[in-house]
Protein backbone atom coordinates (compact mmCIF):
# COMPACT_ATOMS: atom_id res chain seq x y z
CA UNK A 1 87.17 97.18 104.56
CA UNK A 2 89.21 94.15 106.17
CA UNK A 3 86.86 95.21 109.33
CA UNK A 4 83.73 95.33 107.90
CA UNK A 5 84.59 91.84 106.32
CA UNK A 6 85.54 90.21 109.69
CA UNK A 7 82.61 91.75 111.24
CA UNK A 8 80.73 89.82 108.42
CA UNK A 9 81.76 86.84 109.50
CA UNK A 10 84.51 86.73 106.29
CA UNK A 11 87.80 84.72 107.61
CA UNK A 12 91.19 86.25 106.40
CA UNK A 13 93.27 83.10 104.82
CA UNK A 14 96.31 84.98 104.03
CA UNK A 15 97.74 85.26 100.42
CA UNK A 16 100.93 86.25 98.36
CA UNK A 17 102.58 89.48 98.43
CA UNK A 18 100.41 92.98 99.43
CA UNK A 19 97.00 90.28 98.86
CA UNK A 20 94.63 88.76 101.08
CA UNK A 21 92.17 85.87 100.22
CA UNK A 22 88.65 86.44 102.40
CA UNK A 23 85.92 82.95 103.17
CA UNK A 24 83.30 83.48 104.06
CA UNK A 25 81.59 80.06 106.36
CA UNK A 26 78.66 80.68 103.30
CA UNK A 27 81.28 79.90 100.59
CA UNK A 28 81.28 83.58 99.90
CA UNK A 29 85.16 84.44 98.39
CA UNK A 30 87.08 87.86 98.09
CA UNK A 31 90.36 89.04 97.49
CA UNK A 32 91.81 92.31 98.60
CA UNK A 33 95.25 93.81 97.06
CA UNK A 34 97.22 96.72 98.52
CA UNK A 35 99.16 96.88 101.98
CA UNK A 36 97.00 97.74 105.01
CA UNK A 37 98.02 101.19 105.09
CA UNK A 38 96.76 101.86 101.71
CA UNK A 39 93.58 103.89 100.48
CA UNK A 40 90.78 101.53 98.92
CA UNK A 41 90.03 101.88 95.32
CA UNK A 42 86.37 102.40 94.70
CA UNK A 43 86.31 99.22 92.79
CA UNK A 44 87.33 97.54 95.79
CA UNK A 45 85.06 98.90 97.99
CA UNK A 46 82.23 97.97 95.64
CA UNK A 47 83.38 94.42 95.68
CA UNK A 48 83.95 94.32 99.42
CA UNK A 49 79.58 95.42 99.89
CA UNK A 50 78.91 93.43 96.94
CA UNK A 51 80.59 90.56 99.22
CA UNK A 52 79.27 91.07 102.24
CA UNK A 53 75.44 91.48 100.48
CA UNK A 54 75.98 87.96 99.01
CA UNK A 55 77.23 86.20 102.15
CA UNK A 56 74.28 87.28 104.12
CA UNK A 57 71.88 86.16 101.85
């Protein structure tokens, strides 16, 4: 997911604990939870393409 963000153009701005705050240059925003080891929710993966949709439009 964090790859298919940054291929989107999404910037990773760090965050607090196991998060991580996404901008996109569009004004597009997400946030991820979870260490980068872990397995994606579905939710999460639904947010991520709803993201990405939304930033390109």
């Amino acid at each position: 997911m964090i790859r298919d963000l940054a291929r989107a153009g999404f910037v990773d701005r760090g965050g607090k604990g196991s998060h991580r705050n996404f901008k996109h240059p569009s004004g597009a925003r997400i946030t991820i939870s979870g260490g980068l080891g872990d397995d994606a929710k579905r939710y999460q993966e639904r947010d991520v393409d709803t993201a990405i949709k939304e930033a390109s439009q």
